[in-house]
PDB file of N, CA and C in Angstrom:
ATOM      1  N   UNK A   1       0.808  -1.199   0.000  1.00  0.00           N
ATOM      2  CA  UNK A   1       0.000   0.000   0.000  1.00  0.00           C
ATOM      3  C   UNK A   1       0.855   1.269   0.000  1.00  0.00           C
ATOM      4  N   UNK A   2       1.821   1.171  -0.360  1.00  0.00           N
ATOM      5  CA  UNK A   2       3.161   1.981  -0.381  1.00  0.00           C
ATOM      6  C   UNK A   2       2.825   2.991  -1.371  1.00  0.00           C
ATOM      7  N   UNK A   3       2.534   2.285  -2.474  1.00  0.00           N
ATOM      8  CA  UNK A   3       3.103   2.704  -4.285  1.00  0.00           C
ATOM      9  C   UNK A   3       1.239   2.522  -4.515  1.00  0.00           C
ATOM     10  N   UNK A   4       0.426   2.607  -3.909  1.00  0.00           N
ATOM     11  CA  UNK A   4      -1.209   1.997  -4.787  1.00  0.00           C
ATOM     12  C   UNK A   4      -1.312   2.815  -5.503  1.00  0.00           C
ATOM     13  N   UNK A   5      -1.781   2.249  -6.996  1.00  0.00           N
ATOM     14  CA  UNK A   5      -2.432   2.955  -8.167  1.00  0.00           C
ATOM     15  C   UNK A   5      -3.074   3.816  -8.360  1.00  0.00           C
ATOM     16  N   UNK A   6      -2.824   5.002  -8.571  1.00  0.00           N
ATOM     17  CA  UNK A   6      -3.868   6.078  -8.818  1.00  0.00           C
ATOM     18  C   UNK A   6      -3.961   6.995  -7.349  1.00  0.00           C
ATOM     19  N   UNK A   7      -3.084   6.842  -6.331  1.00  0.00           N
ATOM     20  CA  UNK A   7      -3.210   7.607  -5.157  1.00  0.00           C
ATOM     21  C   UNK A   7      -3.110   8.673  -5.581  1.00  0.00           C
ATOM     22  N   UNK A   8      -3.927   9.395  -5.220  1.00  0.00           N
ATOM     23  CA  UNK A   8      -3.395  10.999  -5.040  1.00  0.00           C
ATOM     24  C   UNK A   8      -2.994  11.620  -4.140  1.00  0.00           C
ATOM     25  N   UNK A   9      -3.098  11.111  -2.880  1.00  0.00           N
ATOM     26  CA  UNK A   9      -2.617  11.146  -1.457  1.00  0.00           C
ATOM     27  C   UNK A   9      -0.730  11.002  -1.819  1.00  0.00           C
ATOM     28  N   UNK A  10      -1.113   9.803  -2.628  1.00  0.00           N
ATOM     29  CA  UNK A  10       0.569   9.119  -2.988  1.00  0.00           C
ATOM     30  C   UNK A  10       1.765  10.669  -3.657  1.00  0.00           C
ATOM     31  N   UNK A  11       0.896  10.638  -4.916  1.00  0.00           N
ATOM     32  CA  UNK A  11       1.495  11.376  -5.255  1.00  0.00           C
ATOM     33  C   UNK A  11       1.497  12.973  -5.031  1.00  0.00           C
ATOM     34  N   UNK A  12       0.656  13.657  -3.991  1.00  0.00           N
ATOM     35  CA  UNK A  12       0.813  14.693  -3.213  1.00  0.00           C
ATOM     36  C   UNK A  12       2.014  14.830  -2.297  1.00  0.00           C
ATOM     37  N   UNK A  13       1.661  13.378  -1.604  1.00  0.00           N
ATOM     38  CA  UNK A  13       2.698  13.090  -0.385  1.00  0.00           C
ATOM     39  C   UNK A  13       3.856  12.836  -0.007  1.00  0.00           C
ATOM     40  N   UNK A  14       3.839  11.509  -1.034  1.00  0.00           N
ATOM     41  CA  UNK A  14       4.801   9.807  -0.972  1.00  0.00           C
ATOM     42  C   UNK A  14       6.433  10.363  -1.025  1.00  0.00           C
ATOM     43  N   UNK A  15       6.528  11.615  -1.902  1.00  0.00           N
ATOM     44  CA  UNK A  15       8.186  11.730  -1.392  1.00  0.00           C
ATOM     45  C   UNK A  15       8.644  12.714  -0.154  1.00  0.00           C
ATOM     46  N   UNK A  16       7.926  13.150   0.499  1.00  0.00           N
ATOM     47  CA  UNK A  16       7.899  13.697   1.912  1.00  0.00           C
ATOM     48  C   UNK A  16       7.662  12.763   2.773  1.00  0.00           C
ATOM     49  N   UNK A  17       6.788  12.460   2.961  1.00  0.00           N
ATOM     50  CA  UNK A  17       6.194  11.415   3.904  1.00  0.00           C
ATOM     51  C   UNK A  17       6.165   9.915   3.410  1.00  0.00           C
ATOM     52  N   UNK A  18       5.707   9.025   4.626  1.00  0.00           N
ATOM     53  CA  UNK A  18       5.506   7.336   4.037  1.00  0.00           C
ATOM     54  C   UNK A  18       4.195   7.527   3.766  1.00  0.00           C
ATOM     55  N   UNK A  19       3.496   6.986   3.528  1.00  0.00           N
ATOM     56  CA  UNK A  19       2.447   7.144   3.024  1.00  0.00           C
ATOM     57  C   UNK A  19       1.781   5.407   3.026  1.00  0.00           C
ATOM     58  N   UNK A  20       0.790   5.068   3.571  1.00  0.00           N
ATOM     59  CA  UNK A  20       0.330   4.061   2.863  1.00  0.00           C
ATOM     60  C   UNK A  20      -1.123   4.096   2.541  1.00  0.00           C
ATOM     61  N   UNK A  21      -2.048   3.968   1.490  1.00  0.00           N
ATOM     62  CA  UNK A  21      -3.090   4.374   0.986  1.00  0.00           C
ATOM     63  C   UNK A  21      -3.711   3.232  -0.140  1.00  0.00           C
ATOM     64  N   UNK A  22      -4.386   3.763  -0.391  1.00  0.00           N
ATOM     65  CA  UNK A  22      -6.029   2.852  -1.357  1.00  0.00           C
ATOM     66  C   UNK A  22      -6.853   3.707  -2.222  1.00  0.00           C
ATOM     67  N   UNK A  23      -6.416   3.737  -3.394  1.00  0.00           N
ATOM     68  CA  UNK A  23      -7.414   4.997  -3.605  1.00  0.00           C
ATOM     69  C   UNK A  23      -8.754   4.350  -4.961  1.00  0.00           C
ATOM     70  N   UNK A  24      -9.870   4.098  -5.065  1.00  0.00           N
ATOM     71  CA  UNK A  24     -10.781   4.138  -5.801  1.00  0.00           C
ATOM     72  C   UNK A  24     -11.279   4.972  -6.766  1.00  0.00           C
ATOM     73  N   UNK A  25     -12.085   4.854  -7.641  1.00  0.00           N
ATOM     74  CA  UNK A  25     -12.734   5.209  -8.709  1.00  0.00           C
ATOM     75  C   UNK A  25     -13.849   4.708  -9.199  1.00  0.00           C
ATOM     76  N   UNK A  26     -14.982   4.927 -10.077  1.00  0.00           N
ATOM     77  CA  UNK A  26     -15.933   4.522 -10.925  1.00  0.00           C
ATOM     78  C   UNK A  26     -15.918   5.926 -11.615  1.00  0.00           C
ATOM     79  N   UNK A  27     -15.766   5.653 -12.782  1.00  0.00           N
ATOM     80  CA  UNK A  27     -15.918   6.318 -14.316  1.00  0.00           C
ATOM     81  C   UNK A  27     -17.375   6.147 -15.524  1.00  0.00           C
ATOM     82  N   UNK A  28     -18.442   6.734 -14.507  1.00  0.00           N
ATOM     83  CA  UNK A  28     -19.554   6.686 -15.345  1.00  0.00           C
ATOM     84  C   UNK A  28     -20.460   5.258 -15.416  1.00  0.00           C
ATOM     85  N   UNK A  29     -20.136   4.654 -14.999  1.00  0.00           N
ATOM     86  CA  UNK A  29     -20.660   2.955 -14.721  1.00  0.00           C
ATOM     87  C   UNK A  29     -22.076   2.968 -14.282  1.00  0.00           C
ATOM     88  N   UNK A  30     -22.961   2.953 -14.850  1.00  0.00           N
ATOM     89  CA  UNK A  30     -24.146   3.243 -14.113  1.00  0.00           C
ATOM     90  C   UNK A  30     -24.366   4.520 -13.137  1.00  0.00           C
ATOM     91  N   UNK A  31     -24.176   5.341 -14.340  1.00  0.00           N
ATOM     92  CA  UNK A  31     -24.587   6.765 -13.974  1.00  0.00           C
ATOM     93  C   UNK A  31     -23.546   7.154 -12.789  1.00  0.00           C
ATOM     94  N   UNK A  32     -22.792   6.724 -12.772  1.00  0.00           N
ATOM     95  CA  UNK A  32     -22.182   7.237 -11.105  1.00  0.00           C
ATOM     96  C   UNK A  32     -20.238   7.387 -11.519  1.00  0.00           C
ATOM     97  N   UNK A  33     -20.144   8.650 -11.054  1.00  0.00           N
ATOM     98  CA  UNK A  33     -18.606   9.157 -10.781  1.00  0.00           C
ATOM     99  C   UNK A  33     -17.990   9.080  -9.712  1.00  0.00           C
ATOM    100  N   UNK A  34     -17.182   8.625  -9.242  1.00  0.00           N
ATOM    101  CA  UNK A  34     -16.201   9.007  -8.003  1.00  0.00           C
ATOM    102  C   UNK A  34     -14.513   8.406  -7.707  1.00  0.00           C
ATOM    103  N   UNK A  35     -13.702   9.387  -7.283  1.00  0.00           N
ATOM    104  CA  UNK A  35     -12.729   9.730  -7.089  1.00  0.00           C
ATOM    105  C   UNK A  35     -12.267   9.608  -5.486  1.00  0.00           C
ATOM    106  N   UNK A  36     -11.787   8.580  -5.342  1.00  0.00           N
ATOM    107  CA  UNK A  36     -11.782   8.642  -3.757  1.00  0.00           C
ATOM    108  C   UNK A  36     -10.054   8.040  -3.211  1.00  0.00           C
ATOM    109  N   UNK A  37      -9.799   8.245  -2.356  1.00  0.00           N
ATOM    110  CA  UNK A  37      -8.415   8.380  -1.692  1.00  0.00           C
ATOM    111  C   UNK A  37      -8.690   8.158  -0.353  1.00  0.00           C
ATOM    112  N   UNK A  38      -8.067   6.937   0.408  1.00  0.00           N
ATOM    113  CA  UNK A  38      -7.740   7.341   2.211  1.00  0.00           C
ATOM    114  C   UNK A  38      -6.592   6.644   2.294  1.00  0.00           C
ATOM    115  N   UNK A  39      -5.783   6.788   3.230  1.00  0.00           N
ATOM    116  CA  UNK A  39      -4.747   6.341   4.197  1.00  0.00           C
ATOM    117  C   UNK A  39      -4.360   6.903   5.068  1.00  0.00           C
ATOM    118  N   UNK A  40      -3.232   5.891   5.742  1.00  0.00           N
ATOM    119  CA  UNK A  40      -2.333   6.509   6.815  1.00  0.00           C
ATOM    120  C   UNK A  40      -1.464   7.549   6.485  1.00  0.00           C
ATOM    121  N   UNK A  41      -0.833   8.819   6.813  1.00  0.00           N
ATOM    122  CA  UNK A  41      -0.053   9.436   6.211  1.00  0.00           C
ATOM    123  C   UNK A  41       1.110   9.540   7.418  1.00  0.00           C
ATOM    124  N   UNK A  42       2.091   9.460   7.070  1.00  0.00           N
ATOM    125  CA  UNK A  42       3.401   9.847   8.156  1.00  0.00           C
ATOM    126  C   UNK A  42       4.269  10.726   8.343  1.00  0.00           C
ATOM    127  N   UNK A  43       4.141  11.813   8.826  1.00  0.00           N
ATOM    128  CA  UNK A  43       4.609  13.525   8.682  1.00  0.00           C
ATOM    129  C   UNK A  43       5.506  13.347   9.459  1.00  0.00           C
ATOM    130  N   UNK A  44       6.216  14.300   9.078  1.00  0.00           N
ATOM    131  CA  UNK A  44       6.873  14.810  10.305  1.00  0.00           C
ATOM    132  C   UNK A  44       6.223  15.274  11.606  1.00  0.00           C
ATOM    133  N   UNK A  45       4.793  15.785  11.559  1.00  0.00           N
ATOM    134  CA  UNK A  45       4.171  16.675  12.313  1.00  0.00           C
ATOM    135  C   UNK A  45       3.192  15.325  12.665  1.00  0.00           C
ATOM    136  N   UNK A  46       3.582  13.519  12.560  1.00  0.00           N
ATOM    137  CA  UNK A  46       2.778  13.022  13.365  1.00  0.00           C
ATOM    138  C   UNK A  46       2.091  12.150  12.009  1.00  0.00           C
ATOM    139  N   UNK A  47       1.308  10.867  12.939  1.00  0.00           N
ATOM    140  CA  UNK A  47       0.813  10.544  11.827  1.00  0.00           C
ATOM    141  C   UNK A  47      -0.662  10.182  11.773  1.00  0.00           C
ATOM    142  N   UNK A  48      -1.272  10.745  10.948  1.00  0.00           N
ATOM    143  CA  UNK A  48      -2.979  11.129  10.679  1.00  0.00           C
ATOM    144  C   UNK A  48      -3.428   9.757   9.237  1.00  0.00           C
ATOM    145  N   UNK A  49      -4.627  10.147   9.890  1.00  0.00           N
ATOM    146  CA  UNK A  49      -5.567   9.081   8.995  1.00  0.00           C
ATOM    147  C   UNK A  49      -6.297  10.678   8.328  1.00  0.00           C
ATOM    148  N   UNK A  50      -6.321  10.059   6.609  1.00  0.00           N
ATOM    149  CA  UNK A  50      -6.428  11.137   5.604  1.00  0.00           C
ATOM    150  C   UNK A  50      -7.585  10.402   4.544  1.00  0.00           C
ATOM    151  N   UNK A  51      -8.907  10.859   4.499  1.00  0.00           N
ATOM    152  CA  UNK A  51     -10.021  10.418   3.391  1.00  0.00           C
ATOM    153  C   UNK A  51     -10.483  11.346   2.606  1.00  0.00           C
ATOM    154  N   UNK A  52     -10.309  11.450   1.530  1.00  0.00           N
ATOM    155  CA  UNK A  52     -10.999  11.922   0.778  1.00  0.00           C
ATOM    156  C   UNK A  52     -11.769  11.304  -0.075  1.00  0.00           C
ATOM    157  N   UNK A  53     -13.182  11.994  -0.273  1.00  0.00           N
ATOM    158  CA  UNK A  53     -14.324  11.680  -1.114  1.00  0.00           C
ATOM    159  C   UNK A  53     -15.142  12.250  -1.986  1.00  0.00           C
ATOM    160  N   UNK A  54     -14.818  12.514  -3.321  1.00  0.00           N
ATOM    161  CA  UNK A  54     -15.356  13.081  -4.445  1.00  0.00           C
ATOM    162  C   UNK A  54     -15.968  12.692  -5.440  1.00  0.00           C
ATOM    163  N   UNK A  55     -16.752  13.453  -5.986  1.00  0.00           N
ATOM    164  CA  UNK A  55     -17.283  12.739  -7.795  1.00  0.00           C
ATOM    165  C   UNK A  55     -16.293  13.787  -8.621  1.00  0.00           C
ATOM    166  N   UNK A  56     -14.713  14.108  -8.685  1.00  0.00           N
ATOM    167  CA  UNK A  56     -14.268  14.492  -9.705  1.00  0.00           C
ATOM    168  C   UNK A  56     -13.270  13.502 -10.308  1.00  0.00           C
ATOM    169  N   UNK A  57     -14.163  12.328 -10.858  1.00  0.00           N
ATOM    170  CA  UNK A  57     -13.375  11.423 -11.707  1.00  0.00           C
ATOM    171  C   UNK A  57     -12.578  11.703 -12.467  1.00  0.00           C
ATOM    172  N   UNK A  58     -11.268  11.369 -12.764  1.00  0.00           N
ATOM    173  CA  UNK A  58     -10.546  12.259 -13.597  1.00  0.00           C
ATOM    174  C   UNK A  58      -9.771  13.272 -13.331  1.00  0.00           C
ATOM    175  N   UNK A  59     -10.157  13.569 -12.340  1.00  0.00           N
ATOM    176  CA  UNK A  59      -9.633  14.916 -12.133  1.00  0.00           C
ATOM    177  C   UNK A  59      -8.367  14.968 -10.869  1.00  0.00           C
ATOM    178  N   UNK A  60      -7.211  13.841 -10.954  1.00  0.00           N
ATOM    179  CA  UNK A  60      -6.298  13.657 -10.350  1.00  0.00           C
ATOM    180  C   UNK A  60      -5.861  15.370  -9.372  1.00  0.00           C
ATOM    181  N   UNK A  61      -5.635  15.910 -10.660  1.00  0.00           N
ATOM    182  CA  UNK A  61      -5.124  17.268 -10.796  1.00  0.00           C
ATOM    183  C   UNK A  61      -5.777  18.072  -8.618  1.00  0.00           C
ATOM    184  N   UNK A  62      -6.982  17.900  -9.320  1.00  0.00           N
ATOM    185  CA  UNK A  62      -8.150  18.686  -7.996  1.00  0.00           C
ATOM    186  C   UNK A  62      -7.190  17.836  -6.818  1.00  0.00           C
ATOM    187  N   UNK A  63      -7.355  16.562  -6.861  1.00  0.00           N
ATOM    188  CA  UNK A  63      -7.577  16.063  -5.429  1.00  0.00           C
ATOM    189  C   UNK A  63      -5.899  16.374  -5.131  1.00  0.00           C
ATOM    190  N   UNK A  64      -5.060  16.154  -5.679  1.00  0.00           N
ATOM    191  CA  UNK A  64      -3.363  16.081  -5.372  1.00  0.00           C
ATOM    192  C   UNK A  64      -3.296  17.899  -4.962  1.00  0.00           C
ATOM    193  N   UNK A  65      -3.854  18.558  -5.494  1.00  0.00           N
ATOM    194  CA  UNK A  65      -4.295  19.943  -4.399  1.00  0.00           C
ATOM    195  C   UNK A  65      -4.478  19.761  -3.547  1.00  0.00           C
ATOM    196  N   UNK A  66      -5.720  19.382  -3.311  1.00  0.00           N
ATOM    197  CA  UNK A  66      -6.639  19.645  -1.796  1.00  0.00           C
ATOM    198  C   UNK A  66      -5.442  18.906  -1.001  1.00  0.00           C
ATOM    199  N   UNK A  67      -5.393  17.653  -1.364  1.00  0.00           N
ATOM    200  CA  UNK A  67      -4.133  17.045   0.004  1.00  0.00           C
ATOM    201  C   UNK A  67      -2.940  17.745  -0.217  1.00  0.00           C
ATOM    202  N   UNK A  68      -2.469  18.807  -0.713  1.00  0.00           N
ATOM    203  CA  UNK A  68      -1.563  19.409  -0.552  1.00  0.00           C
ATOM    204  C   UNK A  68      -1.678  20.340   0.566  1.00  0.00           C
ATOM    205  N   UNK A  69      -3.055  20.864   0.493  1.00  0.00           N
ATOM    206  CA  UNK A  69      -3.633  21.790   1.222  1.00  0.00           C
ATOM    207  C   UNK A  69      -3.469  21.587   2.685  1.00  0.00           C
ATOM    208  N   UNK A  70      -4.378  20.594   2.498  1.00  0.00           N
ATOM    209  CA  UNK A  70      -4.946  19.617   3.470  1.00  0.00           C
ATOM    210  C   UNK A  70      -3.794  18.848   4.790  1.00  0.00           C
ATOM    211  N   UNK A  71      -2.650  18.693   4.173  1.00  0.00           N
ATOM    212  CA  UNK A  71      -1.573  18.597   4.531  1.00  0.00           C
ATOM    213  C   UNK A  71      -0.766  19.501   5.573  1.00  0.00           C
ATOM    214  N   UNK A  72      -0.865  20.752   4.582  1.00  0.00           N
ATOM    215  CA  UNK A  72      -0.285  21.974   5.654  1.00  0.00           C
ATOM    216  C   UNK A  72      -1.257  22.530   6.647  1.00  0.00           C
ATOM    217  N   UNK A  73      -2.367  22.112   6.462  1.00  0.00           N
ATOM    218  CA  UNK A  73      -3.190  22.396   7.312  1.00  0.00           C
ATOM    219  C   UNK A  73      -3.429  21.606   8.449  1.00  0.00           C
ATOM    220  N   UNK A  74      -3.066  20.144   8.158  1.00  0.00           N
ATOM    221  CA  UNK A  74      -2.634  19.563   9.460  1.00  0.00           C
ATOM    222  C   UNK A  74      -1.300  19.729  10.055  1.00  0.00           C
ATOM    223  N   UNK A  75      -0.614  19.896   9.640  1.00  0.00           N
ATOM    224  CA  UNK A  75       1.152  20.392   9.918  1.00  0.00           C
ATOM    225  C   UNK A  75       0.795  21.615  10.973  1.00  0.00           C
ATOM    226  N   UNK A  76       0.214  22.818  10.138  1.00  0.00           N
ATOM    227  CA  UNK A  76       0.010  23.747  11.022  1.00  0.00           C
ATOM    228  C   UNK A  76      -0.684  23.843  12.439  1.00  0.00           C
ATOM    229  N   UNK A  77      -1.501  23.208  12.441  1.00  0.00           N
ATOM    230  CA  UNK A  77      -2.201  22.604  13.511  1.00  0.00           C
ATOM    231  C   UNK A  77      -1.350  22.031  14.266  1.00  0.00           C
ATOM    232  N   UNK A  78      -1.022  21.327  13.733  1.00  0.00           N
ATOM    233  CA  UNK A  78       0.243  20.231  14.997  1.00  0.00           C
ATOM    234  C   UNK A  78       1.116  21.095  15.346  1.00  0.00           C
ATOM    235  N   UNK A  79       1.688  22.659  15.047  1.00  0.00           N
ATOM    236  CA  UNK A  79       2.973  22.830  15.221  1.00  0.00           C
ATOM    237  C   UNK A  79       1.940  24.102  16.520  1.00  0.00           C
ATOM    238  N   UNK A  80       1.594  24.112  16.729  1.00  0.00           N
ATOM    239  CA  UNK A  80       0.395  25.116  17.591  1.00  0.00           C
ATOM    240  C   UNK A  80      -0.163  26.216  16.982  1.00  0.00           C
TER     241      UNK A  80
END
């Protein structure tokens, strides 16, 4: 769960932190989109359980943001 396919957690994270994650999809399959990502993440600032849940299939781009975001926003938090 190191390297999983299609993380975006992974590839936000994975060369800062360890990372281990799972990330899902459905691409229109009976009407339905979604883009989804969780794992463990391992910071420096500690280590958090990280889910994300979207319908922007496709849209790697969006989510490897938000956990960028999402990231320093737990960092910051942890540091007081």
């Amino acid at each position: 769960m190191t390297n999983s396919l299609n993380s975006c957690i992974h590839a936000a994270l994975g060369d800062a932190d360890t990372v281990y994650t799972k990330a899902g999809w459905i691409n229109g399959e009976g009407g339905l989109y979604a883009l989804n990502d969780a794992g463990l993440v391992m910071s420096q600032s500690g280590t958090y359980v990280l889910a994300v849940l979207t319908n922007a299939c496709g849209r790697n781009d969006l989510l490897t943001s938000l956990i960028g975001m999402l990231d320093a926003v737990h960092s910051g938090d942890m540091q007081g």
